[in-house]
C-alpha atoms as a PDB file:
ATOM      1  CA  UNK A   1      -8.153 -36.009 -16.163  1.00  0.00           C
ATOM      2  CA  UNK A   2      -5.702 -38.823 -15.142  1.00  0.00           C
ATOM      3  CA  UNK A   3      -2.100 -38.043 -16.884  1.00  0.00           C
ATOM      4  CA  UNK A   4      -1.828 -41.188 -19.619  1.00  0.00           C
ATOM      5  CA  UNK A   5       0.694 -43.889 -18.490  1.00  0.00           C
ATOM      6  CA  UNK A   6       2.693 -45.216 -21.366  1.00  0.00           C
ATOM      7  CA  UNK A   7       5.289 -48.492 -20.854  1.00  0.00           C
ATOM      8  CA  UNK A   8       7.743 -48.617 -24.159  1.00  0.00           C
ATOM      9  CA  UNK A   9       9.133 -51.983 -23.148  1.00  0.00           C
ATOM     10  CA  UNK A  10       9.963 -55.360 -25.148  1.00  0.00           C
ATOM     11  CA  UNK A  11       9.221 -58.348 -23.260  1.00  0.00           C
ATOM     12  CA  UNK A  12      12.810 -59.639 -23.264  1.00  0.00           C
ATOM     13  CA  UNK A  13      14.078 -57.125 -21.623  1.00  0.00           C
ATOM     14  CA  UNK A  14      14.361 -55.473 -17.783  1.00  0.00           C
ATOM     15  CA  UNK A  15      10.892 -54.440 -18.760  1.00  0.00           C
ATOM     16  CA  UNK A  16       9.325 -56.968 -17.057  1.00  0.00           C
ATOM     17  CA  UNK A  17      10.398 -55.935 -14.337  1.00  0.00           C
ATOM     18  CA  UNK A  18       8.797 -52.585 -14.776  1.00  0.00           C
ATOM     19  CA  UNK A  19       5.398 -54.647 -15.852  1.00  0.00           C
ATOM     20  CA  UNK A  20       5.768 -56.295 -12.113  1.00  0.00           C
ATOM     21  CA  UNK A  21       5.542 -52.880 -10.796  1.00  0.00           C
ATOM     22  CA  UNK A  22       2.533 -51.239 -12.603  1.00  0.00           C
ATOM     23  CA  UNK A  23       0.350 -54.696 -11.783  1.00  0.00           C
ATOM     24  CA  UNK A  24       1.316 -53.859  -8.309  1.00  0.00           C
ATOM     25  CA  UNK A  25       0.051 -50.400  -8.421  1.00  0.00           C
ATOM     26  CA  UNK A  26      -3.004 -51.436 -10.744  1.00  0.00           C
ATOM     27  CA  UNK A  27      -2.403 -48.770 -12.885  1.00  0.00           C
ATOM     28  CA  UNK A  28      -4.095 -48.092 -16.398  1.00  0.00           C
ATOM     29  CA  UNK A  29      -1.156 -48.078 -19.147  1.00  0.00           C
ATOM     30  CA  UNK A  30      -0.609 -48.433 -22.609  1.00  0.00           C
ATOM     31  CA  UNK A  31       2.366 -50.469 -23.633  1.00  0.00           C
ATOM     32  CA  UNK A  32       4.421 -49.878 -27.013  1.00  0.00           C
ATOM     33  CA  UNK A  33       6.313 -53.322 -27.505  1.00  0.00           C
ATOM     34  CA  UNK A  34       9.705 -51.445 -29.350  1.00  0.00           C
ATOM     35  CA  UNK A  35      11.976 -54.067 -30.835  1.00  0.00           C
ATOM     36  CA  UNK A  36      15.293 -54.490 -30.876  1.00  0.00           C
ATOM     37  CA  UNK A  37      17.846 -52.985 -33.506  1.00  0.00           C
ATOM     38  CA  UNK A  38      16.601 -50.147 -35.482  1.00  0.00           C
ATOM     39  CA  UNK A  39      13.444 -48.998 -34.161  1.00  0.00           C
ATOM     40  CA  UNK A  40      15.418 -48.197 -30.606  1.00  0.00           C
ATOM     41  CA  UNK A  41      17.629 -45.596 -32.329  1.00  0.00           C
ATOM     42  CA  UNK A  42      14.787 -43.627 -33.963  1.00  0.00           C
ATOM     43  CA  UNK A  43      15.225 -39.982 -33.304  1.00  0.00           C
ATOM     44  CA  UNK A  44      11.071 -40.430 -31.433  1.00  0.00           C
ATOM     45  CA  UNK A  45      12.378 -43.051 -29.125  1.00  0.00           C
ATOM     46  CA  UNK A  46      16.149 -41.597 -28.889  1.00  0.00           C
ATOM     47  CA  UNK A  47      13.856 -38.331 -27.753  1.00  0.00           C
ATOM     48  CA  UNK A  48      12.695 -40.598 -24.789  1.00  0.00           C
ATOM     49  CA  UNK A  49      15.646 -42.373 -24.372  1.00  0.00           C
ATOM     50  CA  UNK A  50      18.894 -41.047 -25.560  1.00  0.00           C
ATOM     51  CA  UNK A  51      20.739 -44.656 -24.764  1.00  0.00           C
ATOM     52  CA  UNK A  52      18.012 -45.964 -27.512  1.00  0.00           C
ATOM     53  CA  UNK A  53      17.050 -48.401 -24.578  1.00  0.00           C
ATOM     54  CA  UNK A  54      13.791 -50.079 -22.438  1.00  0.00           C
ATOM     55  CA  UNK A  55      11.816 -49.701 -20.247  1.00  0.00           C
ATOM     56  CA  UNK A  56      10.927 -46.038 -20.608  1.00  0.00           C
ATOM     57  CA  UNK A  57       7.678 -44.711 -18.923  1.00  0.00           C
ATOM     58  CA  UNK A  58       5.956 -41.551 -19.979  1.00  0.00           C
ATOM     59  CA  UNK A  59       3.785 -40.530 -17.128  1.00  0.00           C
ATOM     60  CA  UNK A  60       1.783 -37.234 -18.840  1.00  0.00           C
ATOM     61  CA  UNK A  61       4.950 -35.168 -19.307  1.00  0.00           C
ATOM     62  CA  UNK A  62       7.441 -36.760 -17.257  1.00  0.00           C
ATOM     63  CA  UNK A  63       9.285 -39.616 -18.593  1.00  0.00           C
ATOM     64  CA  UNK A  64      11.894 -41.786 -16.273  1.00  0.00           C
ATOM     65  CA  UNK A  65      14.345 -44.156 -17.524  1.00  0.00           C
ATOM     66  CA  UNK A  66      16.694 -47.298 -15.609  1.00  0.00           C
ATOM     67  CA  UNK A  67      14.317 -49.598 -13.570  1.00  0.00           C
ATOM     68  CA  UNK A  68      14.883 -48.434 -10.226  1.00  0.00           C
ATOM     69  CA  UNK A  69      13.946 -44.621 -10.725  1.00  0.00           C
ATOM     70  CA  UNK A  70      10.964 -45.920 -12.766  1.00  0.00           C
ATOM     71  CA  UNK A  71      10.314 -48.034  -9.565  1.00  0.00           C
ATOM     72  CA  UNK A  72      10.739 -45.170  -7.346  1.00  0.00           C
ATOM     73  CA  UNK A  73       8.782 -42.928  -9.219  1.00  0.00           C
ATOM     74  CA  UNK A  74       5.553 -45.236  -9.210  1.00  0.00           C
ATOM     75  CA  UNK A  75       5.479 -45.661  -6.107  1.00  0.00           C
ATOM     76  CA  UNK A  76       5.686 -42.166  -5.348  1.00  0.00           C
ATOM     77  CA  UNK A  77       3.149 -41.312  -8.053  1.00  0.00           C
ATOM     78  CA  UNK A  78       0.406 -43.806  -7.114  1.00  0.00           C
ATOM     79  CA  UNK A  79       0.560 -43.620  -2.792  1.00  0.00           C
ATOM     80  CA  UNK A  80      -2.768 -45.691  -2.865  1.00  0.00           C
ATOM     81  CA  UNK A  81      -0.854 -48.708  -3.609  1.00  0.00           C
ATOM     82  CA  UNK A  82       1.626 -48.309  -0.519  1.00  0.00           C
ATOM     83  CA  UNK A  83       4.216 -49.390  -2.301  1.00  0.00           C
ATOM     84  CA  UNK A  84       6.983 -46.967  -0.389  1.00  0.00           C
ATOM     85  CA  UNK A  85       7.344 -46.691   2.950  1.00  0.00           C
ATOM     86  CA  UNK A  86       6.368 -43.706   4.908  1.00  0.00           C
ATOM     87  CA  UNK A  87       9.339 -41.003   3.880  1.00  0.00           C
ATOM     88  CA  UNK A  88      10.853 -41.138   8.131  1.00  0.00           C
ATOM     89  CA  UNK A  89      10.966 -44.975   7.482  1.00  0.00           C
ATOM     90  CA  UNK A  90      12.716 -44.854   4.052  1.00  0.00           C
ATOM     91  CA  UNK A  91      16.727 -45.801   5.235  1.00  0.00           C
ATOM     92  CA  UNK A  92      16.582 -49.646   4.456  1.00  0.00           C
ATOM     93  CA  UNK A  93      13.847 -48.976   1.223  1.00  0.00           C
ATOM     94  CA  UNK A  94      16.609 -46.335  -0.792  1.00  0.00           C
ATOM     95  CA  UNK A  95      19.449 -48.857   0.500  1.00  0.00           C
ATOM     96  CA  UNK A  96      18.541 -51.832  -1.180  1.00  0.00           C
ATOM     97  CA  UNK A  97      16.793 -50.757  -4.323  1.00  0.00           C
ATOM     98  CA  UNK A  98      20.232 -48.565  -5.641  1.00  0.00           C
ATOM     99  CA  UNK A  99      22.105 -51.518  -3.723  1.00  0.00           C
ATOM    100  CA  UNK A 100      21.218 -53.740  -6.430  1.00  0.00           C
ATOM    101  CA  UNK A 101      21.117 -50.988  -8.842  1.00  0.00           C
ATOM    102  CA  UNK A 102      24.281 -49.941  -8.215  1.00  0.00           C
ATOM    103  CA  UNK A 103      27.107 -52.617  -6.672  1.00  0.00           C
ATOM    104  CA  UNK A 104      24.727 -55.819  -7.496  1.00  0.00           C
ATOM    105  CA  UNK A 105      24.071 -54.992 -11.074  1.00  0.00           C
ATOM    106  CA  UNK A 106      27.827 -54.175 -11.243  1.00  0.00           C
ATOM    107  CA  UNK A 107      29.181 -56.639  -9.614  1.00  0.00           C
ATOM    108  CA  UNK A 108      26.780 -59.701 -11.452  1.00  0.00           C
ATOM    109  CA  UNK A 109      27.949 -57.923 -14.700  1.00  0.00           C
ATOM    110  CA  UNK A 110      31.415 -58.054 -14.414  1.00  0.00           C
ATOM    111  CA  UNK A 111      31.356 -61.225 -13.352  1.00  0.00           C
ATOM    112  CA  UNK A 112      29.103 -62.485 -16.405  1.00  0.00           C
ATOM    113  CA  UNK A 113      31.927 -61.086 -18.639  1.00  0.00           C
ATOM    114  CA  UNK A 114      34.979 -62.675 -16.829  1.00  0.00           C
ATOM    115  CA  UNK A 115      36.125 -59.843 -15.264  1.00  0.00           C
ATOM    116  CA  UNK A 116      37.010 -59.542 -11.565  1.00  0.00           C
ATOM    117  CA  UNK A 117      39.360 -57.411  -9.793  1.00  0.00           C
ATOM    118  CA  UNK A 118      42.115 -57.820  -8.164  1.00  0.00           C
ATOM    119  CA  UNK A 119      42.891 -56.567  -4.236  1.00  0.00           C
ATOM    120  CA  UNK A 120      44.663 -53.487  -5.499  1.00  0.00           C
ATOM    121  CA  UNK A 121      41.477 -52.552  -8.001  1.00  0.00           C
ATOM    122  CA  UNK A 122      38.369 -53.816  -5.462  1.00  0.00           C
ATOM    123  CA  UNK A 123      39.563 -50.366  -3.989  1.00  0.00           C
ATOM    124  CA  UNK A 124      38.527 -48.682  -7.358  1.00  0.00           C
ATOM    125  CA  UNK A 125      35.329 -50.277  -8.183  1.00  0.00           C
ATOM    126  CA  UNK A 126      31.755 -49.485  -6.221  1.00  0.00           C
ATOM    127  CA  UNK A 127      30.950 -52.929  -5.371  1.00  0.00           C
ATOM    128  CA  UNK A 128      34.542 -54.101  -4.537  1.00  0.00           C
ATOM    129  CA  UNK A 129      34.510 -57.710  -4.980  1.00  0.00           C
ATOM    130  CA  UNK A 130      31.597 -60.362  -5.702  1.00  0.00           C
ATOM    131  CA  UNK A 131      31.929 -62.507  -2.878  1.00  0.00           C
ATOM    132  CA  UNK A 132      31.501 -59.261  -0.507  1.00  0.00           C
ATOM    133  CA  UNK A 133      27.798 -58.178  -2.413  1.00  0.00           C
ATOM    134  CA  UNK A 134      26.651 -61.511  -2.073  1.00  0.00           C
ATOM    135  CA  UNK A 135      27.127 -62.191   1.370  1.00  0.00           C
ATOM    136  CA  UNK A 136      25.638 -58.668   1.840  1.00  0.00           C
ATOM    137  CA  UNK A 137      22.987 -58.987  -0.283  1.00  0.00           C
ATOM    138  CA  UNK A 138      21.903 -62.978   1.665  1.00  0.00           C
ATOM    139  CA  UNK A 139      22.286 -61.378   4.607  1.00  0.00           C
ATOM    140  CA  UNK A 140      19.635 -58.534   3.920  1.00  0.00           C
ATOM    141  CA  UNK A 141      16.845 -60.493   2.740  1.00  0.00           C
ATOM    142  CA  UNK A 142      17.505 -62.840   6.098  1.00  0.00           C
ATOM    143  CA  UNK A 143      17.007 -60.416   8.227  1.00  0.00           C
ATOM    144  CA  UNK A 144      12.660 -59.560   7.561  1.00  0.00           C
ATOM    145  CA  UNK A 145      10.116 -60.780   5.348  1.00  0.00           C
ATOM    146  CA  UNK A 146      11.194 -57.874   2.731  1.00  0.00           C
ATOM    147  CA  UNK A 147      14.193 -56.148   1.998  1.00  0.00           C
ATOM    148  CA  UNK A 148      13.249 -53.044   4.016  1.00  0.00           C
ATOM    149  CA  UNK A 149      11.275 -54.569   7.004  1.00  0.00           C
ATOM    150  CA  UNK A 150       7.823 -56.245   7.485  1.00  0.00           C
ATOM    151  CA  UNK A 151       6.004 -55.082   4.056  1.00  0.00           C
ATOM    152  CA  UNK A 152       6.607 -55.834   0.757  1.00  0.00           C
ATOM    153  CA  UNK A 153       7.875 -53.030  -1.242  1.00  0.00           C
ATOM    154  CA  UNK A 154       8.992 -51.347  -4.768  1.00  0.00           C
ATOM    155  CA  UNK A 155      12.554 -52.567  -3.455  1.00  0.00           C
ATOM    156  CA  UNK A 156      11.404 -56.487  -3.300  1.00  0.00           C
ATOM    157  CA  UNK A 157       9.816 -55.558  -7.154  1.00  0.00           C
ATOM    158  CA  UNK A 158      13.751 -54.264  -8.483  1.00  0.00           C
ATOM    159  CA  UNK A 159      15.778 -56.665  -5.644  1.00  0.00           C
ATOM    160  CA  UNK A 160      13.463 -59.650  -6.330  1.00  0.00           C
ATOM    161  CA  UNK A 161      14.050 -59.369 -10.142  1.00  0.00           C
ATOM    162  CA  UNK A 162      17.564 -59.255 -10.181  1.00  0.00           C
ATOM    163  CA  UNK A 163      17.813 -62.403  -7.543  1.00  0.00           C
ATOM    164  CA  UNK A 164      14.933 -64.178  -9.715  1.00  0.00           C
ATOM    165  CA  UNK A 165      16.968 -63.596 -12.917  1.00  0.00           C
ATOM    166  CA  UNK A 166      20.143 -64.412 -11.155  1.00  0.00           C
ATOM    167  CA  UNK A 167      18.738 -67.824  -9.473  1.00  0.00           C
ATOM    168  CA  UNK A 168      17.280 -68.941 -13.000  1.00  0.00           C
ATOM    169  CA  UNK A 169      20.222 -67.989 -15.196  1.00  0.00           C
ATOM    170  CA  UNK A 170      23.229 -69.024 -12.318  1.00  0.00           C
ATOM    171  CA  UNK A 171      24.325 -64.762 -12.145  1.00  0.00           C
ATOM    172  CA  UNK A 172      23.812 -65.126  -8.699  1.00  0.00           C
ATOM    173  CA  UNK A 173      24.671 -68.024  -6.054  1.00  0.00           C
ATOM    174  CA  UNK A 174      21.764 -70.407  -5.403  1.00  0.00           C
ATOM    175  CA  UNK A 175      21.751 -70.023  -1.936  1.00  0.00           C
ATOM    176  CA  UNK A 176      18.925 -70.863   0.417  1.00  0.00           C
ATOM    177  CA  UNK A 177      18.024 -67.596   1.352  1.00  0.00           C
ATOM    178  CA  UNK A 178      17.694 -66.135  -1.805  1.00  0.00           C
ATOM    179  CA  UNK A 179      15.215 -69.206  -3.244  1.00  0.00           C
ATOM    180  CA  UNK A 180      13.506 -68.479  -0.095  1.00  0.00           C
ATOM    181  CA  UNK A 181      13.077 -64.825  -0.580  1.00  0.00           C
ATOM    182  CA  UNK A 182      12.622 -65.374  -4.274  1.00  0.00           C
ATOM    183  CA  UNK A 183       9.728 -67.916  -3.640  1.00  0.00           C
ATOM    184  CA  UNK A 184       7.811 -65.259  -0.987  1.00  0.00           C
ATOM    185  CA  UNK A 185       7.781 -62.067  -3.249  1.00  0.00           C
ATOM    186  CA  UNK A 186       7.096 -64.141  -6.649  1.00  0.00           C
ATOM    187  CA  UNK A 187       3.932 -65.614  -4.557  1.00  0.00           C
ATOM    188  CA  UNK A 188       1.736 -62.564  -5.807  1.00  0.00           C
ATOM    189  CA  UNK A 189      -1.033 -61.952  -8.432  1.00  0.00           C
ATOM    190  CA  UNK A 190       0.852 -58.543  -9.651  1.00  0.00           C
ATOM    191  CA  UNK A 191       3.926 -60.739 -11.158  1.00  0.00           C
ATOM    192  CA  UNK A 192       1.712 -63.359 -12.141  1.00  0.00           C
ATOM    193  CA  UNK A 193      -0.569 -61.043 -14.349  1.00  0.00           C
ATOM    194  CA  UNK A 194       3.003 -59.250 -15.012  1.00  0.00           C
ATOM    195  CA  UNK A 195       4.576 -62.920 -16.191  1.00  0.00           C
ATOM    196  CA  UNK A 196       1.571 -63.604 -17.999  1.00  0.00           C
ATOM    197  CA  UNK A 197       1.491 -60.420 -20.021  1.00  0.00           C
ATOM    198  CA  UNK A 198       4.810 -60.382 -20.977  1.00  0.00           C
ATOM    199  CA  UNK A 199       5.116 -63.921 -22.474  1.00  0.00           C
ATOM    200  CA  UNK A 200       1.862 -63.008 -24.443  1.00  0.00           C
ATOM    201  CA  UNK A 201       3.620 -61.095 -25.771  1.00  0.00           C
ATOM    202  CA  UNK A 202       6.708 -63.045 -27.041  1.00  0.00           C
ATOM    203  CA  UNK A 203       4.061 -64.986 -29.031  1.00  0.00           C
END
């Protein structure tokens, strides 16, 4: 018997991006829409998720939090839907998706909240300074058709958020590269049937 596949997501949230990821895969899941306030801090969901946050996914017994392990996992857990590169081919595919997990988020966050380092604390921070992720960031999805080489991947799914959300909401430079990238990887019937779902359900 297939292990039940359970999204706990609310559709205004980095859930969506999660939803991108199981239409890739074509997965059968359940969602549980949890809403904000209250029902995130139950002790159930606080079980799942001790930050009382989504996306959660609850794979039979194994449940991964933060969008890029959920990303990683599902493509590990569902091969058929070649969403990973072959594990000798896997440099540029574990680069990019904790890239933007890591300095990108970071880096777009501080800078949402007015707060950039100086040159003496760029030293103490992951990401260092703004300017320096962005440039890195254009320059990887210039160099192929995806961010880790001629196939579209779970990294374009977590990369391709973050640059979507950042082109639409000004977080990230609107630079031609990125609309270009943006506009290649959104061209797919997994993040239209993910789009789709998700503002059903903000109805």
């Amino acid at each position: 018997m297939t292990a039940e596949l359970i999204l706990y997501t609310n559709p205004m949230s980095r859930g969506r991006i999660v939803r991108w990821m199981l239409e890739e895969i074509r997965a059968d899941y359940r969602v549980e829409v949890i809403e904000y306030g209250p029902p995130m801090k139950t002790p159930e969901y606080l079980a799942l998720n001790p930050m009382g946050k989504v996306p959660v996914i609850r794979h039979g017994r194994t449940v991964v939090t933060e969008c890029a392990a959920i990303c990683a996992y599902l493509a590990d857990a569902f091969p058929e839907a070649e969403m990973a590169p072959p594990l000798d081919d896997r440099g540029a595919y574990y680069r990019w998706l904790f890239f933007a997990a890591g300095p990108l988020e970071a880096a777009v966050g501080d800078r949402y909240l007015g707060l950039e380092p100086n040159a003496e604390q760029q030293g103490r921070v992951g990401y260092g300074n703004y300017a320096s992720v962005i440039e890195t960031l254009e320059h990887a999805v210039s160099r192929t058709p995806y961010i880790a080489g001629e196939r579209f991947s779970a990294a374009d799914v977590y990369v391709g958020a973050h640059i979507g959300w950042g082109l639409t909401f000004g977080t990230v430079e609107d630079r031609p590269a990125f609309r270009d990238y943006w506009a290649r990887i959104s061209d797919r019937d997994a993040y239209r049937r993910a789009t789709e779902l998700d503002d059903d359900a903000m109805q």
